[in-house]
Protein backbone atom coordinates (compact mmCIF):
# COMPACT_ATOMS: atom_id res chain seq x y z
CA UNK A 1 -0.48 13.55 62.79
CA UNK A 2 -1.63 16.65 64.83
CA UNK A 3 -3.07 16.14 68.26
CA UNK A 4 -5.40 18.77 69.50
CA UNK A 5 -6.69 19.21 73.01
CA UNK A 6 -9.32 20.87 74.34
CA UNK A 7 -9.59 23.26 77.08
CA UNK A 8 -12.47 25.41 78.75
CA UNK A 9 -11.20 28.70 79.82
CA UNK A 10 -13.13 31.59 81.08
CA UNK A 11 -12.90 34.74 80.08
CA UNK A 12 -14.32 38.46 80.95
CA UNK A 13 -17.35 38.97 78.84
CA UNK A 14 -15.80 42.56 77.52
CA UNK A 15 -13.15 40.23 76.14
CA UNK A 16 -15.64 37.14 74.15
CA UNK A 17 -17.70 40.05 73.20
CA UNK A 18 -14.55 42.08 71.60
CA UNK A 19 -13.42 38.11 70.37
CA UNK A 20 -17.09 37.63 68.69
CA UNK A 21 -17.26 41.35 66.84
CA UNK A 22 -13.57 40.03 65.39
CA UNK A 23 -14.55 36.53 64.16
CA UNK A 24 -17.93 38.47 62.47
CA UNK A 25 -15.60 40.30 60.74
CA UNK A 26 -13.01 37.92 59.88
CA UNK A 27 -14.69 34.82 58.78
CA UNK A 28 -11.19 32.90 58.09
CA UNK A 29 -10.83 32.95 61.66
CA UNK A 30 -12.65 31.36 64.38
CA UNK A 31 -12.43 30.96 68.33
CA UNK A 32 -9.82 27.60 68.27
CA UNK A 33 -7.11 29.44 65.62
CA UNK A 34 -7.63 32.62 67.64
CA UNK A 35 -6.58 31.08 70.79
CA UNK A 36 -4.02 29.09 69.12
CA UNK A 37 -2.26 32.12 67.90
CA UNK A 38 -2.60 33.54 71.06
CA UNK A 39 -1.20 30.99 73.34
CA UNK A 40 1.62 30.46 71.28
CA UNK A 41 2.35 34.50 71.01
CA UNK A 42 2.35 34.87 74.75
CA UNK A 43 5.01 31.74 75.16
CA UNK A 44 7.21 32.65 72.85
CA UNK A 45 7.01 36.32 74.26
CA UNK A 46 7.28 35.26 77.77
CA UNK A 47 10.69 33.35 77.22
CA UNK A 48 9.32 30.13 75.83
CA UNK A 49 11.94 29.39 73.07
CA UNK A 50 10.42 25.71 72.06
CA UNK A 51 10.95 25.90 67.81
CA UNK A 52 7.11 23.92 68.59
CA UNK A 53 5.76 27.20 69.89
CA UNK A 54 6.97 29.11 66.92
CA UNK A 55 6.25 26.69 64.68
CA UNK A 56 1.95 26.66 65.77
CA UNK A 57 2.28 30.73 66.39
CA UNK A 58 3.45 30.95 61.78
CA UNK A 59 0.80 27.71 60.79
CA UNK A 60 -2.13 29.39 62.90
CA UNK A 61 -0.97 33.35 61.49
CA UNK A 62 -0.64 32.01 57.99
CA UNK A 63 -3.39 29.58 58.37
CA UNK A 64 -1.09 26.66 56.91
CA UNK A 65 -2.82 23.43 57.00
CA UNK A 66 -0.28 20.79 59.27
């Protein structure tokens, strides 16, 4: 079973408006598997090399269901 947590972030409003033209445009995505993908990109980038981090970074790309 997949746990999720939630968390409130703030953001510039350049970057939720730039966000919001993408998920108009992309209607598979939306704001959670955006900032899933994210996340996990910018651990694994920054030295993070938990196989969990690469594992959520392919499912949220690929959209696989877990």
């Amino acid at each position: 079973m997949q746990v999720t947590v939630s968390i409130l972030a703030e953001i510039p409003e350049e970057l939720h408006e730039s966000l919001k033209q993408y998920l108009d445009t992309h209607p598979a995505w939306d704001q959670d598997r955006v900032f899933s993908a994210a996340l996990s990109l910018f651990l694994l980038q920054n030295g993070e090399s938990d196989r969990r981090a690469s594992r959520i970074y392919l499912d949220t790309l690929f959209n696989y269901a877990a």
